[in-house]
PDB file of N, CA and C in Angstrom:
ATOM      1  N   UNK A   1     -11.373  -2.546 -14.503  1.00  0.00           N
ATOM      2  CA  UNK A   1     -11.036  -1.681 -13.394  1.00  0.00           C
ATOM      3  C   UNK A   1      -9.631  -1.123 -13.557  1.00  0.00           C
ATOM      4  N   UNK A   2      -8.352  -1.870 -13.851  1.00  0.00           N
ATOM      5  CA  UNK A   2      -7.346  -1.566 -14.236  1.00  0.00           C
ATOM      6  C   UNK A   2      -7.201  -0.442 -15.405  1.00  0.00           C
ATOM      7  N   UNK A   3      -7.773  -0.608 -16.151  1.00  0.00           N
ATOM      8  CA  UNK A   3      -8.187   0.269 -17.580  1.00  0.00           C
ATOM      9  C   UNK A   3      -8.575   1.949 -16.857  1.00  0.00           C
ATOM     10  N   UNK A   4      -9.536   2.068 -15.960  1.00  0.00           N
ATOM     11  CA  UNK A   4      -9.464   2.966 -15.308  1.00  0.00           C
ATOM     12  C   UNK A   4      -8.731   3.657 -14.014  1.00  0.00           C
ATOM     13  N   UNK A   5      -8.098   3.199 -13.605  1.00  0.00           N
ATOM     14  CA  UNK A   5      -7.542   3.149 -12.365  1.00  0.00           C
ATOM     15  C   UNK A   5      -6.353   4.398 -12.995  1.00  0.00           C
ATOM     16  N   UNK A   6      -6.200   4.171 -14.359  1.00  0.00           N
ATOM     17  CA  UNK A   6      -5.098   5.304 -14.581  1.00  0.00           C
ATOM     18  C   UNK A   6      -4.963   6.215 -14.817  1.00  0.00           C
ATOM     19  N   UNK A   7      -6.533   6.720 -15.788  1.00  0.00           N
ATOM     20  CA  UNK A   7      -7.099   8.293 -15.814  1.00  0.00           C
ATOM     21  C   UNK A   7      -7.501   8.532 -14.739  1.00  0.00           C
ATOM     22  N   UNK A   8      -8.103   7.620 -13.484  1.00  0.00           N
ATOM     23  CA  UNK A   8      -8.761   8.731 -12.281  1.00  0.00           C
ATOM     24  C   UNK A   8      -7.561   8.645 -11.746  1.00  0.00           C
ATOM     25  N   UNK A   9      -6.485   8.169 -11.420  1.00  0.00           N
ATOM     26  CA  UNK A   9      -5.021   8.488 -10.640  1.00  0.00           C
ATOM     27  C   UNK A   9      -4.775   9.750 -11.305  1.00  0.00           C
ATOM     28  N   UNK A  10      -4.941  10.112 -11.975  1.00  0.00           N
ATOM     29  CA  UNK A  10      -4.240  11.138 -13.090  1.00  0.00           C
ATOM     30  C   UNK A  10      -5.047  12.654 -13.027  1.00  0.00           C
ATOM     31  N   UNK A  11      -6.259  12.481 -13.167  1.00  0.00           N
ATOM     32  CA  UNK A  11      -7.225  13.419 -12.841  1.00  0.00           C
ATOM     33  C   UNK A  11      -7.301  13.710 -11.580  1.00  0.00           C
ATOM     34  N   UNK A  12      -7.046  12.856 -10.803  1.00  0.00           N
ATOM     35  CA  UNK A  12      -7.831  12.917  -8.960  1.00  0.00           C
ATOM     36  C   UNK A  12      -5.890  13.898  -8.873  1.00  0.00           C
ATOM     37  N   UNK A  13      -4.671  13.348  -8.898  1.00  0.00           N
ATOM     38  CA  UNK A  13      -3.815  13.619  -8.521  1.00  0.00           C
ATOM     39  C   UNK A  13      -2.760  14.162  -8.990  1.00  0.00           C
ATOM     40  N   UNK A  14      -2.961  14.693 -10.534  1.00  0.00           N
ATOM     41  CA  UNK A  14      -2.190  15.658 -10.819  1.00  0.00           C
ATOM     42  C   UNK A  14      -3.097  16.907 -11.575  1.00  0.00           C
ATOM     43  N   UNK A  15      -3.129  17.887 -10.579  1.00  0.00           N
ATOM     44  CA  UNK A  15      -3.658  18.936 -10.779  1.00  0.00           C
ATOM     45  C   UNK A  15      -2.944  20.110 -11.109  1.00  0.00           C
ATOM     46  N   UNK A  16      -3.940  20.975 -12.029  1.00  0.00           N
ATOM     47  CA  UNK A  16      -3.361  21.790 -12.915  1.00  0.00           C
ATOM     48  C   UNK A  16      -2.711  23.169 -11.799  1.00  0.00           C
ATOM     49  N   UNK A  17      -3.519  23.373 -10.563  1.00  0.00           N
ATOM     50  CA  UNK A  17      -3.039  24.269  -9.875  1.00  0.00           C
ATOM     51  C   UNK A  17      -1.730  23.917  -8.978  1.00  0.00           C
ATOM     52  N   UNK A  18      -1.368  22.735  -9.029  1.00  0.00           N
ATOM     53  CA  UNK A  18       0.038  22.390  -7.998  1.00  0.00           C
ATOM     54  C   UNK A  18       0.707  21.712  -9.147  1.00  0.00           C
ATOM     55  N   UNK A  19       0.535  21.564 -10.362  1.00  0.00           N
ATOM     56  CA  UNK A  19       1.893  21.017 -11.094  1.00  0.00           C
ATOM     57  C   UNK A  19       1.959  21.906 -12.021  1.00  0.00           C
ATOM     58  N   UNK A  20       3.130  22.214 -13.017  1.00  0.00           N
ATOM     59  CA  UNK A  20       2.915  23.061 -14.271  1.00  0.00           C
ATOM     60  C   UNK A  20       2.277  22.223 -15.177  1.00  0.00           C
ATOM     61  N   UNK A  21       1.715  23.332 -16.177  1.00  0.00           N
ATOM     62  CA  UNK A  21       0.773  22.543 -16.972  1.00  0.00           C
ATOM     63  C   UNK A  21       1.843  22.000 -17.927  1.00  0.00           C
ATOM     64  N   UNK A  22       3.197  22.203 -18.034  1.00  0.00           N
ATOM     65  CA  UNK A  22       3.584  21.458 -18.722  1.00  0.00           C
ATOM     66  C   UNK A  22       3.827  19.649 -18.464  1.00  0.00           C
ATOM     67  N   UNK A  23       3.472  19.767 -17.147  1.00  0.00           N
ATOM     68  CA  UNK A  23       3.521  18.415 -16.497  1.00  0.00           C
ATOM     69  C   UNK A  23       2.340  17.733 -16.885  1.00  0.00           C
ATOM     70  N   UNK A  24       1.129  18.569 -16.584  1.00  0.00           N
ATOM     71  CA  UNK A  24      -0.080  18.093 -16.224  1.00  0.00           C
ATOM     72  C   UNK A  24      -0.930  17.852 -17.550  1.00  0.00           C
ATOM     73  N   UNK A  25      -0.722  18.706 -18.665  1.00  0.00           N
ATOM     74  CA  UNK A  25      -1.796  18.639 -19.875  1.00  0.00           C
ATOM     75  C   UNK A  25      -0.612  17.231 -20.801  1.00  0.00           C
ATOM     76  N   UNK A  26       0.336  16.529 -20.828  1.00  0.00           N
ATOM     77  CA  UNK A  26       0.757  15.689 -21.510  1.00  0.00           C
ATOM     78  C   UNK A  26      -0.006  14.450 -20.584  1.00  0.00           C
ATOM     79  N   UNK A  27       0.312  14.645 -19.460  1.00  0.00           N
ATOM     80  CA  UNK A  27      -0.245  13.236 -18.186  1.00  0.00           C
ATOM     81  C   UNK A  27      -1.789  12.786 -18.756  1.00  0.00           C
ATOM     82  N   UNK A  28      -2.755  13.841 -18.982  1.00  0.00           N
ATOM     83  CA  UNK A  28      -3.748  14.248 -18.877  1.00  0.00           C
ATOM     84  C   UNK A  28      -4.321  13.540 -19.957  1.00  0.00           C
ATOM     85  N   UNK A  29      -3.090  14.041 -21.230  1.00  0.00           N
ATOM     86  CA  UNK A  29      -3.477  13.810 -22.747  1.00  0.00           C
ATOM     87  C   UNK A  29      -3.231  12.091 -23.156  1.00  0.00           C
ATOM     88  N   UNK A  30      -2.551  11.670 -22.038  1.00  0.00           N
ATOM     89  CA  UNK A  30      -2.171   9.924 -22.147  1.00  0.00           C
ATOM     90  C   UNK A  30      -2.989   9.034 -21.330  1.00  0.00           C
ATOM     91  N   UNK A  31      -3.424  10.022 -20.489  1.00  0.00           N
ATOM     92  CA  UNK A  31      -4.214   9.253 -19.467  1.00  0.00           C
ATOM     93  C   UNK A  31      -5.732   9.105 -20.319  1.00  0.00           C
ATOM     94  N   UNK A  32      -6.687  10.522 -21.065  1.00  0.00           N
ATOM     95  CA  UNK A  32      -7.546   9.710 -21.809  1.00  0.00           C
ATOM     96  C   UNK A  32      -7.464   9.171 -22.620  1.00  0.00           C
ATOM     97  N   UNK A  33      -6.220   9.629 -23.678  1.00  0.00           N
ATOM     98  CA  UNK A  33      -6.016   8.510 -25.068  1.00  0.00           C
ATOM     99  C   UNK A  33      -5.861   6.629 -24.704  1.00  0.00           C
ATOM    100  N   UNK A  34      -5.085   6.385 -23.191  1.00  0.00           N
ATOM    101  CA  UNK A  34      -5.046   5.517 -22.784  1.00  0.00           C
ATOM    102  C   UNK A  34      -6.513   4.787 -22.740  1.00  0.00           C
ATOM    103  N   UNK A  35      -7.800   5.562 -21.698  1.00  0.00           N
ATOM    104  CA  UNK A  35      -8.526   4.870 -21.505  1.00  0.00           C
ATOM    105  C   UNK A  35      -9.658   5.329 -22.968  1.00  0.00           C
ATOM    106  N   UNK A  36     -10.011   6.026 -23.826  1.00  0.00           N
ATOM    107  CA  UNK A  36     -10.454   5.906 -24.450  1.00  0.00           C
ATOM    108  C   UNK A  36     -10.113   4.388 -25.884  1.00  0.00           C
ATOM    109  N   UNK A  37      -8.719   4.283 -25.715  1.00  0.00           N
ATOM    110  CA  UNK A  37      -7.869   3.479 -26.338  1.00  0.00           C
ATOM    111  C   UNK A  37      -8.624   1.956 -26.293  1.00  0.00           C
ATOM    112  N   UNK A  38      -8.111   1.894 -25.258  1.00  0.00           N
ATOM    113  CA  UNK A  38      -9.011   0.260 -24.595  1.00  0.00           C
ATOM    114  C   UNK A  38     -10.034   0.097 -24.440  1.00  0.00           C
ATOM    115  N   UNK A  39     -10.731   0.730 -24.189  1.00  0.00           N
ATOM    116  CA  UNK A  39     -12.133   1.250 -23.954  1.00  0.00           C
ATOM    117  C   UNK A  39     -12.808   0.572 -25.007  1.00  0.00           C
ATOM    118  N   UNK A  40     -12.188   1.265 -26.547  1.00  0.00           N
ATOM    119  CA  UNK A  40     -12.982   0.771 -27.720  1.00  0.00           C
ATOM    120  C   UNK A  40     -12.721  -0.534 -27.953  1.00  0.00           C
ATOM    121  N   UNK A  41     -11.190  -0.833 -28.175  1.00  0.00           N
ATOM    122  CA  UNK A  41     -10.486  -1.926 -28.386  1.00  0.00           C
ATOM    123  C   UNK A  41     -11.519  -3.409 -27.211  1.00  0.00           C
ATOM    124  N   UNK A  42     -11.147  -3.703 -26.092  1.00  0.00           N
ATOM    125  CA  UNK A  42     -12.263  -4.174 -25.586  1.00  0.00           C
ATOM    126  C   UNK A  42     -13.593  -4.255 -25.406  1.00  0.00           C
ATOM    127  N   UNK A  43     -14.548  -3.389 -25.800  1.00  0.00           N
ATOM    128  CA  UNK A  43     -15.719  -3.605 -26.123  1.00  0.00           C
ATOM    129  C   UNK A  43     -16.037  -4.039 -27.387  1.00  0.00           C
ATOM    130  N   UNK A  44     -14.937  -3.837 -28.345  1.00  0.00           N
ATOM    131  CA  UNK A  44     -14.712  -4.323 -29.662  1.00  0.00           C
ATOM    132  C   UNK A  44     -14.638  -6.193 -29.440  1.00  0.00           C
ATOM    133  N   UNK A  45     -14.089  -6.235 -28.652  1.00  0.00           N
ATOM    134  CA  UNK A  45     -13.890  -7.957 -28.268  1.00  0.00           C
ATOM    135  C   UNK A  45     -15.043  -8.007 -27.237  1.00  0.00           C
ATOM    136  N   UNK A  46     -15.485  -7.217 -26.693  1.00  0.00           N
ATOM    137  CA  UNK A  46     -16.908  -8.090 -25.763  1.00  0.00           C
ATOM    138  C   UNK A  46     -18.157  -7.987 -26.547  1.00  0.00           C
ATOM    139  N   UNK A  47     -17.783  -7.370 -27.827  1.00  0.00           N
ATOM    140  CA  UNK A  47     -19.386  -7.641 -28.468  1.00  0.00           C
ATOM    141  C   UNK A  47     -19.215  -8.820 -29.207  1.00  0.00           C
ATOM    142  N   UNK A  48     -17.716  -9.240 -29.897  1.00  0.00           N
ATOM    143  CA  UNK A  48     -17.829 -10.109 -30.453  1.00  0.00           C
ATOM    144  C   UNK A  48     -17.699 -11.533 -29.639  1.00  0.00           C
ATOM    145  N   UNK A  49     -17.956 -11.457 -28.356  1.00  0.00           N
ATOM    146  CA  UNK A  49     -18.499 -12.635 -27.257  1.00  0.00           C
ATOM    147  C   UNK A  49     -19.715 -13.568 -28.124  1.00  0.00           C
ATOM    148  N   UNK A  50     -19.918 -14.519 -28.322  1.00  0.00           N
ATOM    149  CA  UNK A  50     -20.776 -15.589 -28.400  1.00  0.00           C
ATOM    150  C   UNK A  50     -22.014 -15.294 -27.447  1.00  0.00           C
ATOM    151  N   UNK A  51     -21.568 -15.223 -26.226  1.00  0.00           N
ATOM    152  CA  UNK A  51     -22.379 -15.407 -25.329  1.00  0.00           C
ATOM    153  C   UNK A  51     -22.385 -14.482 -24.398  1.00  0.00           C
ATOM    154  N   UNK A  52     -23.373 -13.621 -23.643  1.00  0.00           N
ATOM    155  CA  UNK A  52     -22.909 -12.327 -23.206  1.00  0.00           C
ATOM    156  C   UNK A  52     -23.918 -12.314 -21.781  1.00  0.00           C
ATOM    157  N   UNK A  53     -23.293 -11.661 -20.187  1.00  0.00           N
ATOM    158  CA  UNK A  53     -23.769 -11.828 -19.418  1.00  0.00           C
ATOM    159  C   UNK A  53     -25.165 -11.093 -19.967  1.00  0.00           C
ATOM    160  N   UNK A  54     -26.350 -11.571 -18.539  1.00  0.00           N
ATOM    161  CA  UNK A  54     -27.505 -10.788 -18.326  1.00  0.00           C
ATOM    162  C   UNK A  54     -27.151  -9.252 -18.223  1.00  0.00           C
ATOM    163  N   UNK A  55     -27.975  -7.834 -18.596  1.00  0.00           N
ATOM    164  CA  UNK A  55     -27.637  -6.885 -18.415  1.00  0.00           C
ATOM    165  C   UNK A  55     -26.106  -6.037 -18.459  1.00  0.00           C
ATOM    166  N   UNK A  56     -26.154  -6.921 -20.059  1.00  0.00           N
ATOM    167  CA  UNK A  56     -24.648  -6.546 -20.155  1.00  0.00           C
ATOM    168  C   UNK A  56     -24.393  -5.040 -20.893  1.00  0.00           C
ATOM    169  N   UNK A  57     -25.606  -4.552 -21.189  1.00  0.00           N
ATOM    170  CA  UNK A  57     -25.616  -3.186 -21.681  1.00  0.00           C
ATOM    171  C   UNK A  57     -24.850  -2.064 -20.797  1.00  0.00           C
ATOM    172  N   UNK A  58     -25.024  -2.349 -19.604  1.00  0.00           N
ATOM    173  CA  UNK A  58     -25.178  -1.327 -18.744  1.00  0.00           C
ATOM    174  C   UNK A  58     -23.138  -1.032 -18.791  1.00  0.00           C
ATOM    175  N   UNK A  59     -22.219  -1.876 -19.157  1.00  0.00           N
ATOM    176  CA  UNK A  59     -20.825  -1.472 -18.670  1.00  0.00           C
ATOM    177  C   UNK A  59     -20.643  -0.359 -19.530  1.00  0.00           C
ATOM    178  N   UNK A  60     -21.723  -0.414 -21.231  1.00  0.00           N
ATOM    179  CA  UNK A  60     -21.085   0.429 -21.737  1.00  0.00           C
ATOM    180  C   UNK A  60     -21.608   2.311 -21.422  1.00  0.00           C
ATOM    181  N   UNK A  61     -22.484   1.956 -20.114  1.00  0.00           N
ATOM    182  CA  UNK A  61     -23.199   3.580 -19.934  1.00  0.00           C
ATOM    183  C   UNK A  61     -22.223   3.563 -19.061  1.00  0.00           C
ATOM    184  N   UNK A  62     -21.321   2.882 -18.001  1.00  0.00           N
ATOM    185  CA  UNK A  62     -20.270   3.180 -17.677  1.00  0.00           C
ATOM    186  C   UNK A  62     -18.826   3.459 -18.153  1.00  0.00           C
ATOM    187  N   UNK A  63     -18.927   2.682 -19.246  1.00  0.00           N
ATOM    188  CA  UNK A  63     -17.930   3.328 -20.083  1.00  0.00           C
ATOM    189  C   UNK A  63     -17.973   4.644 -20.629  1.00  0.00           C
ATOM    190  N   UNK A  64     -19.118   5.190 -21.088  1.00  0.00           N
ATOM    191  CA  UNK A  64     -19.301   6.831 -21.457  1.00  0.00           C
ATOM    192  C   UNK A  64     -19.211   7.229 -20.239  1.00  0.00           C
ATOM    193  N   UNK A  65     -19.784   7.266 -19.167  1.00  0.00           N
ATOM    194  CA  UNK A  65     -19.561   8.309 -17.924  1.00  0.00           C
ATOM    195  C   UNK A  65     -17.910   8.640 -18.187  1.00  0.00           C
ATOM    196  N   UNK A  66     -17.156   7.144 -18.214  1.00  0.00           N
ATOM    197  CA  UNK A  66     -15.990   7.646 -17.446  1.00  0.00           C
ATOM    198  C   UNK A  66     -15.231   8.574 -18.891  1.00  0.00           C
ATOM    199  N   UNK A  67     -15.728   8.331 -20.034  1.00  0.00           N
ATOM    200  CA  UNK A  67     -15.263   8.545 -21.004  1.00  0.00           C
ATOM    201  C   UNK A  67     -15.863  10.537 -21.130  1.00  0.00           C
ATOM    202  N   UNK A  68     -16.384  11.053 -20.189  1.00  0.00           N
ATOM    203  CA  UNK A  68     -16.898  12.363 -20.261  1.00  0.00           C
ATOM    204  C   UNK A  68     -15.625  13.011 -19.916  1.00  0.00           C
ATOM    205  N   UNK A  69     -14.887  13.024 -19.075  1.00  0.00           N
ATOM    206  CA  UNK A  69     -13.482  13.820 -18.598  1.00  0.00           C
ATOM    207  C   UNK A  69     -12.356  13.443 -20.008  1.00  0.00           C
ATOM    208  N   UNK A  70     -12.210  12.385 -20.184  1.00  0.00           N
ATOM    209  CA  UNK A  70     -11.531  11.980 -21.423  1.00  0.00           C
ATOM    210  C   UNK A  70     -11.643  13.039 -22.756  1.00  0.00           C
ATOM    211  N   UNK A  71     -13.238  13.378 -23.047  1.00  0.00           N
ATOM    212  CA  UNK A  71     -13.656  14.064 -24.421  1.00  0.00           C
ATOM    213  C   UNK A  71     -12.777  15.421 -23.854  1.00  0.00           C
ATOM    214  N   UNK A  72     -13.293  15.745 -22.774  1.00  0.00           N
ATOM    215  CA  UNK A  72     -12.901  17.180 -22.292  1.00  0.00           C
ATOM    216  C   UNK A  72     -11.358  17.475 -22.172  1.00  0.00           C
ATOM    217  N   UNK A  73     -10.837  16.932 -21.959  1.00  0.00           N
ATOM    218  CA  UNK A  73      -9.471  16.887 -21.764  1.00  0.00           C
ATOM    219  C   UNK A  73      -8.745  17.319 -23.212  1.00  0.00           C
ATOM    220  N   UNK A  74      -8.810  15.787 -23.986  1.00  0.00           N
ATOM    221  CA  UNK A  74      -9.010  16.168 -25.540  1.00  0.00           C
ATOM    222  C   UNK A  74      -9.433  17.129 -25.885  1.00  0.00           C
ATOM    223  N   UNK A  75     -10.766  17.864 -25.908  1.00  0.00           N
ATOM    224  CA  UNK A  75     -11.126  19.186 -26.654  1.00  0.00           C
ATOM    225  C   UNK A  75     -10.436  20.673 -26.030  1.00  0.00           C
ATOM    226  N   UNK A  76     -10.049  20.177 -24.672  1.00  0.00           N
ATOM    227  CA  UNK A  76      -9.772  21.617 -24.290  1.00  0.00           C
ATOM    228  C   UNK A  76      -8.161  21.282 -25.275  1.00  0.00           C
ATOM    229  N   UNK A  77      -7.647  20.420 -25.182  1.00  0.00           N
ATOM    230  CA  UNK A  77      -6.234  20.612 -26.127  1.00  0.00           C
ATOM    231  C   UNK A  77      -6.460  20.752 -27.367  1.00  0.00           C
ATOM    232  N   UNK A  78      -7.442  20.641 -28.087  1.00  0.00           N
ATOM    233  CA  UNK A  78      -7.343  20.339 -29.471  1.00  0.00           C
ATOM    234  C   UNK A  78      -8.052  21.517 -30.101  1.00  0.00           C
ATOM    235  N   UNK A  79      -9.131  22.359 -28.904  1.00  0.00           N
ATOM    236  CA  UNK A  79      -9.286  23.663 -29.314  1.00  0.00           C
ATOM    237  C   UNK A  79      -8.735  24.465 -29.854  1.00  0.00           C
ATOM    238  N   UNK A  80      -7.213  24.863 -28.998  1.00  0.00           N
ATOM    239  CA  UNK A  80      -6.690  25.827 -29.465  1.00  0.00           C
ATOM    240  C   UNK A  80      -6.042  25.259 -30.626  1.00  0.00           C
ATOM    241  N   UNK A  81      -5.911  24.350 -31.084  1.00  0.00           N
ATOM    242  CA  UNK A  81      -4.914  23.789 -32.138  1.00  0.00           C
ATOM    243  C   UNK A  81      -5.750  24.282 -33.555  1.00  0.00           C
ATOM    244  N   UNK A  82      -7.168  24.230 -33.607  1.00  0.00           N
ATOM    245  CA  UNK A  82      -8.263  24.370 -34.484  1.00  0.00           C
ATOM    246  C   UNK A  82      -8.100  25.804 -35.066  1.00  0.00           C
ATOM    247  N   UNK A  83      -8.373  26.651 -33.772  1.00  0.00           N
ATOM    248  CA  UNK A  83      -8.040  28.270 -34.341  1.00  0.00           C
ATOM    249  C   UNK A  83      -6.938  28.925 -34.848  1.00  0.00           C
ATOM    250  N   UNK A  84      -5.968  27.825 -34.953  1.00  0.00           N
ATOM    251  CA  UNK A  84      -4.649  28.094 -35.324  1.00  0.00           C
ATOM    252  C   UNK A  84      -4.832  28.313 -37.239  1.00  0.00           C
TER     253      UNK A  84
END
């Protein structure tokens, strides 16, 4: 929960129309590298669990949901970098 708590603070509350984007696309760019970061890194350690709850599949279809704003964020920055 902590792991997320910092891209949706980030998404929900710094928006591109009330901050400059010079504020907002670095926040943006740390906030998914952050949760994509851990994301892997810990599921990397919960597969290698011994022993694993009932219906333990399901955190990682929550992990992609939250990981959909993350890709986007990333590609809208890394677009223009491509056509360069």
């Amino acid at each position: 929960m902590v792991i997320a708590l910092l891209p949706v603070t980030v998404f929900v509350f710094v928006r591109p129309d009330e901050m400059p984007r010079s504020v907002v696309l670095p926040m943006q760019i740390f906030a998914s590298v952050w949760y994509l970061t851990l994301s892997v890194i810990l599921s990397f350690l919960f597969l290698r669990l011994p022993e694993k709850e009932r219906g333990w599949p399901i955190y990682f279809i929550g992990l992609a949901v939250g990981a959909v704003p993350c890709f986007v964020v990333l590609w809208r920055w890394l677009r223009p970098l491509a056509s360069k």
